[in-house]
PDB file of N, CA and C in Angstrom:
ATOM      1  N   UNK A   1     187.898  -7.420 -15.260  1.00  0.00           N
ATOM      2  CA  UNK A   1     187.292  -7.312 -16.566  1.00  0.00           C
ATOM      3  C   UNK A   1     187.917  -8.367 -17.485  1.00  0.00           C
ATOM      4  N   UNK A   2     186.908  -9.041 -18.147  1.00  0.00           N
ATOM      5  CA  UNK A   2     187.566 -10.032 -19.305  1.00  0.00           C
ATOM      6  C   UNK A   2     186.858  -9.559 -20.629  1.00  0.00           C
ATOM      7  N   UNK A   3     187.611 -10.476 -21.442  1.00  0.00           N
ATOM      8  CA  UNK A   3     187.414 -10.063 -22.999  1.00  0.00           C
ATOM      9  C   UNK A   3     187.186 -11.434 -23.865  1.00  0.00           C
ATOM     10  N   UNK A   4     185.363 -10.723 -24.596  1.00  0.00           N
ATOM     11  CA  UNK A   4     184.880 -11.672 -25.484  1.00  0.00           C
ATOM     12  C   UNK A   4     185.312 -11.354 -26.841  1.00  0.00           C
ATOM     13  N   UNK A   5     185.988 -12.577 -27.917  1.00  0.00           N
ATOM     14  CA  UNK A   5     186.074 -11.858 -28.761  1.00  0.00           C
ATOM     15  C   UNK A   5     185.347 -12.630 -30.146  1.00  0.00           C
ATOM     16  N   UNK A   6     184.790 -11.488 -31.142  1.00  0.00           N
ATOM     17  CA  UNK A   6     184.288 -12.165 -32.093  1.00  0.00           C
ATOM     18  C   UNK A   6     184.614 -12.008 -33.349  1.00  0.00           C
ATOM     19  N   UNK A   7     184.900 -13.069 -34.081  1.00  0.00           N
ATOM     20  CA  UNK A   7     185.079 -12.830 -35.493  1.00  0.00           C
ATOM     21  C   UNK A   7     184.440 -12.986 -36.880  1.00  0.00           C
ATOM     22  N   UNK A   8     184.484 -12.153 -37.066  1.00  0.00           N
ATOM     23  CA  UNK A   8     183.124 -12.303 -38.932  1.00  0.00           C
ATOM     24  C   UNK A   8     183.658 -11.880 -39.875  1.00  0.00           C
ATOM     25  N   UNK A   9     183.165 -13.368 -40.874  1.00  0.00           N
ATOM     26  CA  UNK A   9     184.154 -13.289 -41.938  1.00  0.00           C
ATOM     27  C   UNK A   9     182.491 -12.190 -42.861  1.00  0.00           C
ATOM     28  N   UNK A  10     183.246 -11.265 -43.637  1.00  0.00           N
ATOM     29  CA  UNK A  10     181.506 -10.854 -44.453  1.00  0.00           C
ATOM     30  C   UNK A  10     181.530 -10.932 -45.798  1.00  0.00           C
ATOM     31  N   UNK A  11     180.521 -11.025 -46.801  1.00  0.00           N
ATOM     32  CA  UNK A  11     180.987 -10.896 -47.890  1.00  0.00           C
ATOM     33  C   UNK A  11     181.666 -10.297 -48.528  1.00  0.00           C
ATOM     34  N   UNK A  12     181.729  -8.714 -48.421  1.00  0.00           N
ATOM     35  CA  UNK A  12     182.591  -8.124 -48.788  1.00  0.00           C
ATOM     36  C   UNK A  12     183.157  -7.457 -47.494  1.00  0.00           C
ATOM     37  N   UNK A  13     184.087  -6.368 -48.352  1.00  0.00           N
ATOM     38  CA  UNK A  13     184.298  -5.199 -47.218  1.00  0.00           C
ATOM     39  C   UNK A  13     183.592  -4.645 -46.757  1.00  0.00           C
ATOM     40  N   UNK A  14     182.233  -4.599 -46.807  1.00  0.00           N
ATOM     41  CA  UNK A  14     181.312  -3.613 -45.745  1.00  0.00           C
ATOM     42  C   UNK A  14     181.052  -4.305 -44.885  1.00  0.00           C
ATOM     43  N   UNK A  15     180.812  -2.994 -43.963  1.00  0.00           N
ATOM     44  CA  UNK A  15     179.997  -3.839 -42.820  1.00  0.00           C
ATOM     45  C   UNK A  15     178.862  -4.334 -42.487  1.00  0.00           C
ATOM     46  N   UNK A  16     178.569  -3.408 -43.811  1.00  0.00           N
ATOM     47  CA  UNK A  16     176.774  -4.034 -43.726  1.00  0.00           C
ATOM     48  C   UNK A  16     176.536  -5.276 -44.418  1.00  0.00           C
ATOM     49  N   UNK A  17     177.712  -5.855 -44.843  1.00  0.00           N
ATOM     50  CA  UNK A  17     177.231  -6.884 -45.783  1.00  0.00           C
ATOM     51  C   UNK A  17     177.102  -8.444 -45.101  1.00  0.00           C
ATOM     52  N   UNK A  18     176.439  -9.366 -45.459  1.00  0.00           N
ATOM     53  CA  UNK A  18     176.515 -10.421 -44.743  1.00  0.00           C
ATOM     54  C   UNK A  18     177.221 -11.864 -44.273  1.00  0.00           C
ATOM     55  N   UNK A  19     176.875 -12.059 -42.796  1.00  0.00           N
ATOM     56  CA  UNK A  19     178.143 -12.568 -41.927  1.00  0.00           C
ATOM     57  C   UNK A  19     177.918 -14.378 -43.278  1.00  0.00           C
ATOM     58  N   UNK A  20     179.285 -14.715 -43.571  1.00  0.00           N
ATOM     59  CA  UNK A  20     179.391 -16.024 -44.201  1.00  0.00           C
ATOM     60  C   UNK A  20     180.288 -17.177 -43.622  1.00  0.00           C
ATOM     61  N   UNK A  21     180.716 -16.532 -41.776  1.00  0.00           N
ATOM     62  CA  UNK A  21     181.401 -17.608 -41.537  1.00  0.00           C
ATOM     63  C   UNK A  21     181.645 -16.678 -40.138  1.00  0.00           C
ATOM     64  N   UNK A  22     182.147 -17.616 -39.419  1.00  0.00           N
ATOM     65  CA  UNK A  22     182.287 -16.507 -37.816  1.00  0.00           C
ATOM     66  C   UNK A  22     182.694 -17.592 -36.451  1.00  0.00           C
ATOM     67  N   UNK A  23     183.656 -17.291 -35.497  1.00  0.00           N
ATOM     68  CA  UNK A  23     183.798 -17.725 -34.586  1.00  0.00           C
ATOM     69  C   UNK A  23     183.967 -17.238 -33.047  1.00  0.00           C
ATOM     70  N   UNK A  24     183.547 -17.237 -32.271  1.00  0.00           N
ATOM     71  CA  UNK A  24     183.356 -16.556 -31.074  1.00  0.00           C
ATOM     72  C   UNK A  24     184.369 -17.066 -29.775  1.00  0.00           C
ATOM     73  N   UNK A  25     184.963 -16.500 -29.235  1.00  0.00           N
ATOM     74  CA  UNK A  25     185.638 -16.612 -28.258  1.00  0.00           C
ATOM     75  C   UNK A  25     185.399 -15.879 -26.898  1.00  0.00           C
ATOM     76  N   UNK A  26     185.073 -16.730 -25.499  1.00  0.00           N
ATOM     77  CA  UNK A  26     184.688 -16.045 -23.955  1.00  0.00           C
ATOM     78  C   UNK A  26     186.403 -16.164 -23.322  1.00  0.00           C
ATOM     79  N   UNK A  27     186.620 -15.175 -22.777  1.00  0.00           N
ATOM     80  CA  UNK A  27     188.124 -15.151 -22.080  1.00  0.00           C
ATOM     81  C   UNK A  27     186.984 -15.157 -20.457  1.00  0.00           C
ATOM     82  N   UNK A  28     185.849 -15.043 -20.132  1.00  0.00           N
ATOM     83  CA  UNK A  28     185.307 -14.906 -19.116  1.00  0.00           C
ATOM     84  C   UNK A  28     185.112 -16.150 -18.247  1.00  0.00           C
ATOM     85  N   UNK A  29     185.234 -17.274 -19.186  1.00  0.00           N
ATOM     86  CA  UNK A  29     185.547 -18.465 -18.414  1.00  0.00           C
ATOM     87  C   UNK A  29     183.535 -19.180 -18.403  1.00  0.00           C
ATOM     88  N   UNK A  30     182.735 -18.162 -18.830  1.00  0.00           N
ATOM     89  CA  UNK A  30     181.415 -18.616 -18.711  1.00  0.00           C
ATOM     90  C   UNK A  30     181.251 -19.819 -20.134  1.00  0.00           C
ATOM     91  N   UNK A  31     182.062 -19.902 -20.852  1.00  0.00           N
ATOM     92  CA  UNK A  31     181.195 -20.576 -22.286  1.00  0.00           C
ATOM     93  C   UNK A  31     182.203 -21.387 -22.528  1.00  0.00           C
ATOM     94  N   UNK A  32     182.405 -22.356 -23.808  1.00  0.00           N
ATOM     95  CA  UNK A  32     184.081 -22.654 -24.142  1.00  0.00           C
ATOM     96  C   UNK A  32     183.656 -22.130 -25.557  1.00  0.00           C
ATOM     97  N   UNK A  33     185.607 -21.720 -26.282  1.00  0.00           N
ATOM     98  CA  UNK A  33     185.512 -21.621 -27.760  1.00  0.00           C
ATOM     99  C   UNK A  33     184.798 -22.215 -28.838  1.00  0.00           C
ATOM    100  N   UNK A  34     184.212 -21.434 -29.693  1.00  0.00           N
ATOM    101  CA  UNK A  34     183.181 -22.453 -30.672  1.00  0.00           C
ATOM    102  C   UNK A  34     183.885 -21.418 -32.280  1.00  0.00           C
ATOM    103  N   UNK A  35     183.468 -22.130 -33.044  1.00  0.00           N
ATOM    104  CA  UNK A  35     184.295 -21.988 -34.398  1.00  0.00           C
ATOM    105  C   UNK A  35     183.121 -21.992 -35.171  1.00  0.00           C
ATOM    106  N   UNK A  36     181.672 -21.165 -35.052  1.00  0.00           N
ATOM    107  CA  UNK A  36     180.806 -21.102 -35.925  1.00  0.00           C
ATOM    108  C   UNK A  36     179.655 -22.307 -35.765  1.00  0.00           C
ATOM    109  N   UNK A  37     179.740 -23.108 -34.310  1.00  0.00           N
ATOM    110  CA  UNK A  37     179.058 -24.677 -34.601  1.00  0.00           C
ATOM    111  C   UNK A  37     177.735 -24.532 -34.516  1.00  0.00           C
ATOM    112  N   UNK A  38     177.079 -23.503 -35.144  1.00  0.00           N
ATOM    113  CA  UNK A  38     175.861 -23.214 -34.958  1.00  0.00           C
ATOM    114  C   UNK A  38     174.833 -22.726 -36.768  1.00  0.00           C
ATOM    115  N   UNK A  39     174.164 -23.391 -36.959  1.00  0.00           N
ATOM    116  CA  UNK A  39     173.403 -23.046 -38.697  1.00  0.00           C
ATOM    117  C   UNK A  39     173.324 -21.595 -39.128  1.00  0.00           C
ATOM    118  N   UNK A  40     173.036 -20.508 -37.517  1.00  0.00           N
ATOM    119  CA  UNK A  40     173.254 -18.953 -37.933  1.00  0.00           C
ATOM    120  C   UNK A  40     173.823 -18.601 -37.441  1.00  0.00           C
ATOM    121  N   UNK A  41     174.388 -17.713 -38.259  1.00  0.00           N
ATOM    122  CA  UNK A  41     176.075 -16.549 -36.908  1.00  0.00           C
ATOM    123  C   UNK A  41     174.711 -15.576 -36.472  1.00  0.00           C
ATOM    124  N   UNK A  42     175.901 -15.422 -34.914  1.00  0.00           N
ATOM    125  CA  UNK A  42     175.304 -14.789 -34.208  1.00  0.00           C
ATOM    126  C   UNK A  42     174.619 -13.203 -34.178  1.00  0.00           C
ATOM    127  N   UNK A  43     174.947 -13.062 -35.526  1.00  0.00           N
ATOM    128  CA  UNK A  43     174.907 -11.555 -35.980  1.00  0.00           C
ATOM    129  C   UNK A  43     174.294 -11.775 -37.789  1.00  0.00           C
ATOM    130  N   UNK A  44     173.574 -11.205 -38.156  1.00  0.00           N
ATOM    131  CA  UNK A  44     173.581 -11.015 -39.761  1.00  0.00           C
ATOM    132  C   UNK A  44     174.692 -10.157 -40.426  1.00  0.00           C
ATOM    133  N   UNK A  45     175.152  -8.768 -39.532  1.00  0.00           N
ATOM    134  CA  UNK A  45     176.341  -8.176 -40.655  1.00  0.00           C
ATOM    135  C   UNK A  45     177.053  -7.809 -39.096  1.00  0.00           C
ATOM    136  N   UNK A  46     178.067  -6.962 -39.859  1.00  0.00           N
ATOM    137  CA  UNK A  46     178.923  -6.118 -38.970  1.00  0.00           C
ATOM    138  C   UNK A  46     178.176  -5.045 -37.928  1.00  0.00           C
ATOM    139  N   UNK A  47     177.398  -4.542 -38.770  1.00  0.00           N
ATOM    140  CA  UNK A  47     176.893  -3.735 -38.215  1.00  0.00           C
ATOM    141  C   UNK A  47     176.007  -3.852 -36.915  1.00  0.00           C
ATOM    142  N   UNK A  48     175.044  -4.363 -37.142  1.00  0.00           N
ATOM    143  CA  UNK A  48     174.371  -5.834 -36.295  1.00  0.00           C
ATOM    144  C   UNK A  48     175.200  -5.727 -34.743  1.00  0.00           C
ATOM    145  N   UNK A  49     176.308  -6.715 -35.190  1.00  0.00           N
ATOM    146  CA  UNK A  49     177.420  -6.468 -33.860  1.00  0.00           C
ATOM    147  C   UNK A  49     177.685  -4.987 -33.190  1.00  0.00           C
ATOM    148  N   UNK A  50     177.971  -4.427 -34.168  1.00  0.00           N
ATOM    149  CA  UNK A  50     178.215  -2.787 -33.508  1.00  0.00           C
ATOM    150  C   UNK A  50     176.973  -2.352 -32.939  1.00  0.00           C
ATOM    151  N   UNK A  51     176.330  -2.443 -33.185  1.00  0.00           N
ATOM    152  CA  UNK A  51     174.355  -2.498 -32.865  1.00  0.00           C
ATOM    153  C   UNK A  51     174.433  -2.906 -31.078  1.00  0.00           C
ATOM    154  N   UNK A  52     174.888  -3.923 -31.506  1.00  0.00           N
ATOM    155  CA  UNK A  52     174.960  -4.701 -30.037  1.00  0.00           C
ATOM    156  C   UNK A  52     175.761  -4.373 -28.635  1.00  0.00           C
ATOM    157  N   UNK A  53     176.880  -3.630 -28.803  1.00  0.00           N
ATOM    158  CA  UNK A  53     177.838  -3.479 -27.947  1.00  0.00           C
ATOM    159  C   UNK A  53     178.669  -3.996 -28.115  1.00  0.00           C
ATOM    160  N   UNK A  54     179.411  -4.560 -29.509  1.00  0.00           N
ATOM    161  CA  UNK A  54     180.601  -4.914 -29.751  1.00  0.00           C
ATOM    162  C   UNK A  54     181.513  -3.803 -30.313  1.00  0.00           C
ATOM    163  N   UNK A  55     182.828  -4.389 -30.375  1.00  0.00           N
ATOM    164  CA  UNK A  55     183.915  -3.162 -30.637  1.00  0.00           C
ATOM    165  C   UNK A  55     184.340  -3.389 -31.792  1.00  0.00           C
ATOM    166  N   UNK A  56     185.000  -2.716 -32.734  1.00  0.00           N
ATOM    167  CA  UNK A  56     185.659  -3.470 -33.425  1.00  0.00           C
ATOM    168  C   UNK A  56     186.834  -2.974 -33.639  1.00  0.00           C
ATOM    169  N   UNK A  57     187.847  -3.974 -33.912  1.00  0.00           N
ATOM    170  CA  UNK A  57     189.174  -3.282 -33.570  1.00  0.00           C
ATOM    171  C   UNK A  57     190.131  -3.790 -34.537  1.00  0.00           C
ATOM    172  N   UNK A  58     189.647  -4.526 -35.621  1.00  0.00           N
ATOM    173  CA  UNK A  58     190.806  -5.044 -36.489  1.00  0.00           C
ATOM    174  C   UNK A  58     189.641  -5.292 -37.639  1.00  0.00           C
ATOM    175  N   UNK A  59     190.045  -5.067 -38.948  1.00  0.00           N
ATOM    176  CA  UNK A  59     189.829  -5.311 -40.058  1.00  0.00           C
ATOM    177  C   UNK A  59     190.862  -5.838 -40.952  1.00  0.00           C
ATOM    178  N   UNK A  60     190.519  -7.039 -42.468  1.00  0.00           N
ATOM    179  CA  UNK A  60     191.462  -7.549 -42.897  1.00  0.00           C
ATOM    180  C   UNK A  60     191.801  -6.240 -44.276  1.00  0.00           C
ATOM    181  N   UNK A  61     193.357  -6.396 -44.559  1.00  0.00           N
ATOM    182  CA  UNK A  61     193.842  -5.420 -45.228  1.00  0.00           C
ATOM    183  C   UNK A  61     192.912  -6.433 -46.707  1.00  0.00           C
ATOM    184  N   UNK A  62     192.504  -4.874 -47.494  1.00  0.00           N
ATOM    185  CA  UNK A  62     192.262  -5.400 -48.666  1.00  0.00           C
ATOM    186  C   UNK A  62     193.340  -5.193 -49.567  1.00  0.00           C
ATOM    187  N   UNK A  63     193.720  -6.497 -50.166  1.00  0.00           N
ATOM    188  CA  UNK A  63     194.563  -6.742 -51.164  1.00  0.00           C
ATOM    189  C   UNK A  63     193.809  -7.489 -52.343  1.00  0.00           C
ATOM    190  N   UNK A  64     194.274  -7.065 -53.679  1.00  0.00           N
ATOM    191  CA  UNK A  64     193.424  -7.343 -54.602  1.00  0.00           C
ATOM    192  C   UNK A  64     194.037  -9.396 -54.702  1.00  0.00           C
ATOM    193  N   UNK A  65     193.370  -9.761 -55.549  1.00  0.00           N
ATOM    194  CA  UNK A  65     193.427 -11.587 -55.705  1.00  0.00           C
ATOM    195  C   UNK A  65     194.477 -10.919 -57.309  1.00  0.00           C
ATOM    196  N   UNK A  66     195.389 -11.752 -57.421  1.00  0.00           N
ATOM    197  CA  UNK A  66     196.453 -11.820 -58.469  1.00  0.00           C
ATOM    198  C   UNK A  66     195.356 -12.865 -59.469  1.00  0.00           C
ATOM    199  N   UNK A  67     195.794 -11.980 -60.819  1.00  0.00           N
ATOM    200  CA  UNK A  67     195.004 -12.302 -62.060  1.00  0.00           C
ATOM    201  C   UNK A  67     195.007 -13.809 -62.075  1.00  0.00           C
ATOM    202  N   UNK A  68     194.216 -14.975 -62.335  1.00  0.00           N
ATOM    203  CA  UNK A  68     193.987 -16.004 -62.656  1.00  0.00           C
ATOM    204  C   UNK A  68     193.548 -16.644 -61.107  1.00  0.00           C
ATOM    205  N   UNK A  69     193.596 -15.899 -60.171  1.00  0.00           N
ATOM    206  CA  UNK A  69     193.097 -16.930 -59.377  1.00  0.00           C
ATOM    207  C   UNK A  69     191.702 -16.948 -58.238  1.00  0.00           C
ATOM    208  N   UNK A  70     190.717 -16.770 -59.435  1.00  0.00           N
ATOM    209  CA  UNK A  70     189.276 -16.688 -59.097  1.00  0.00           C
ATOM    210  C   UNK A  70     188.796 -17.457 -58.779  1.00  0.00           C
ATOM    211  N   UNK A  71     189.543 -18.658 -59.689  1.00  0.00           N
ATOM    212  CA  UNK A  71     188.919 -19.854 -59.883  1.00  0.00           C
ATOM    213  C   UNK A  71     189.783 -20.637 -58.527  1.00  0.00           C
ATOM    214  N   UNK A  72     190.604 -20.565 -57.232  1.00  0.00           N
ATOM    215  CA  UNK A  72     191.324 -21.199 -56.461  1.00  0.00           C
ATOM    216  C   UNK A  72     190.308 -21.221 -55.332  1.00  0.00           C
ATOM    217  N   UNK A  73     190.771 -22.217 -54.195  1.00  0.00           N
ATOM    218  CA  UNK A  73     190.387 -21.927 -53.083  1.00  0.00           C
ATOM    219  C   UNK A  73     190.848 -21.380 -52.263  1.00  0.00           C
ATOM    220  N   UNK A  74     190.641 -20.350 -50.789  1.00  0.00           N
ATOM    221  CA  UNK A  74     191.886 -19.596 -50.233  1.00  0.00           C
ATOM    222  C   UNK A  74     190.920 -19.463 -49.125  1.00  0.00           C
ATOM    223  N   UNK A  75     191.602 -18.391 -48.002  1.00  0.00           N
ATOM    224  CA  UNK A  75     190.991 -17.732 -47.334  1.00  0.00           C
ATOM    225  C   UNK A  75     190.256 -17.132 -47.105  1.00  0.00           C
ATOM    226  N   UNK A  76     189.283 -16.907 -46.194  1.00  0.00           N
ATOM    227  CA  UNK A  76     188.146 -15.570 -46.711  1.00  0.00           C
ATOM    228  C   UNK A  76     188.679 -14.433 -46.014  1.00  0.00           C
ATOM    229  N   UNK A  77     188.615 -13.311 -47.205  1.00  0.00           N
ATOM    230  CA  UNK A  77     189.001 -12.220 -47.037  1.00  0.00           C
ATOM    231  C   UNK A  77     188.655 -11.173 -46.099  1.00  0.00           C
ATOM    232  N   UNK A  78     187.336 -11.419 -46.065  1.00  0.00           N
ATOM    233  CA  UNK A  78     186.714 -10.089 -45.346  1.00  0.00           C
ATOM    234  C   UNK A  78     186.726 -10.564 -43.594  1.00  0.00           C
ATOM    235  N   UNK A  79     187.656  -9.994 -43.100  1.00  0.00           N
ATOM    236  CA  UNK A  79     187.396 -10.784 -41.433  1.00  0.00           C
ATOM    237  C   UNK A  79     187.439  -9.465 -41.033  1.00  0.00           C
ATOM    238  N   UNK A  80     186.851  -9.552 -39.931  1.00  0.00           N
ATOM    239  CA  UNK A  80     186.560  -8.253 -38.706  1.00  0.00           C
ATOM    240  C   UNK A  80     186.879  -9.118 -37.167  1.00  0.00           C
ATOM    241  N   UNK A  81     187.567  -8.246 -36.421  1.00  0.00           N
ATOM    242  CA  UNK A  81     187.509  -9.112 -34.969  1.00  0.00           C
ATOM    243  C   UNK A  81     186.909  -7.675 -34.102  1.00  0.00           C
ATOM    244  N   UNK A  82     185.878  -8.386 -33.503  1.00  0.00           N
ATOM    245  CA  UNK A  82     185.146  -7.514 -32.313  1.00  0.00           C
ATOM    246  C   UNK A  82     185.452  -7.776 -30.760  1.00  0.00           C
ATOM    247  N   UNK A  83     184.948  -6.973 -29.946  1.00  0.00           N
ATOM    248  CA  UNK A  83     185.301  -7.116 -28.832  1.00  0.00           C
ATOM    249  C   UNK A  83     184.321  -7.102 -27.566  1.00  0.00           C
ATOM    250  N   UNK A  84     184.196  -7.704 -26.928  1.00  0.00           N
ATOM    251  CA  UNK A  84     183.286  -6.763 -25.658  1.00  0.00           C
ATOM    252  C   UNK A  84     184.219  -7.301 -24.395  1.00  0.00           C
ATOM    253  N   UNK A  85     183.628  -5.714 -23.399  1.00  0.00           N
ATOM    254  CA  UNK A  85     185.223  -6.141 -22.150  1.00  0.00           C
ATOM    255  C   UNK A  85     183.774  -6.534 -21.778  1.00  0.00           C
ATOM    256  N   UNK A  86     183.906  -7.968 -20.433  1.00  0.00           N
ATOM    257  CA  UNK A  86     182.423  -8.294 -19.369  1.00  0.00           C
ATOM    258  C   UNK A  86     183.183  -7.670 -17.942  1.00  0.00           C
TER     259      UNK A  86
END
C-alpha cells in the first residue's frame, strides 16, 4: 500500500469553502510531484475531496493575524493535507 497526498490551501476555515492554491503528491511511483501546475485544483473545496475518497488528517491551527498586518504578505492560512492509501 502507498500513500497519495493532497494539499488545499481554502479560503477560509471551512471546508466547504474554496480551494485557492493546492499541491498533490503520488508516493505510488505512478505520477511525479506537482505544486498546483494546473489553471484548476483538482477539487473545488474540502469537501469535494472528502466526496472523493480522500482522508483528511491535518488541519492548519487557527491563529488570529497580529493587529496591523492585513496589509503584509505571508502564508496562506487555511491548509488541509488529505490522504488516500492506493
Amino acid at each position: 500500500m502507498r500513500q497519495q497526498v493532497l494539499v488545499l490551501y481554502l479560503g477560509t476555515s471551512a471546508l466547504d469553502s474554496e480551494v485557492v492554491g493546492w499541491a498533490c503528491y503520488d508516493g505510488t511511483g505512478r505520477t511525479h510531484p506537482t505544486t498546483g501546475d494546473s489553471d484548476e485544483p483538482p477539487y473545488k473545496t474540502g469537501v469535494a475531496a472528502l466526496e472523493d475518497g480522500w482522508r483528511l488528517f491535518q488541519a492548519a491551527q487557527l491563529i488570529p493575524a497580529p493587529p496591523g498586518s492585513e496589509y503584509e504578505t505571508s502564508f496562506l492560512k487555511h491548509e488541509f493535507f488529505f490522504e488516500k492509501l492506493i
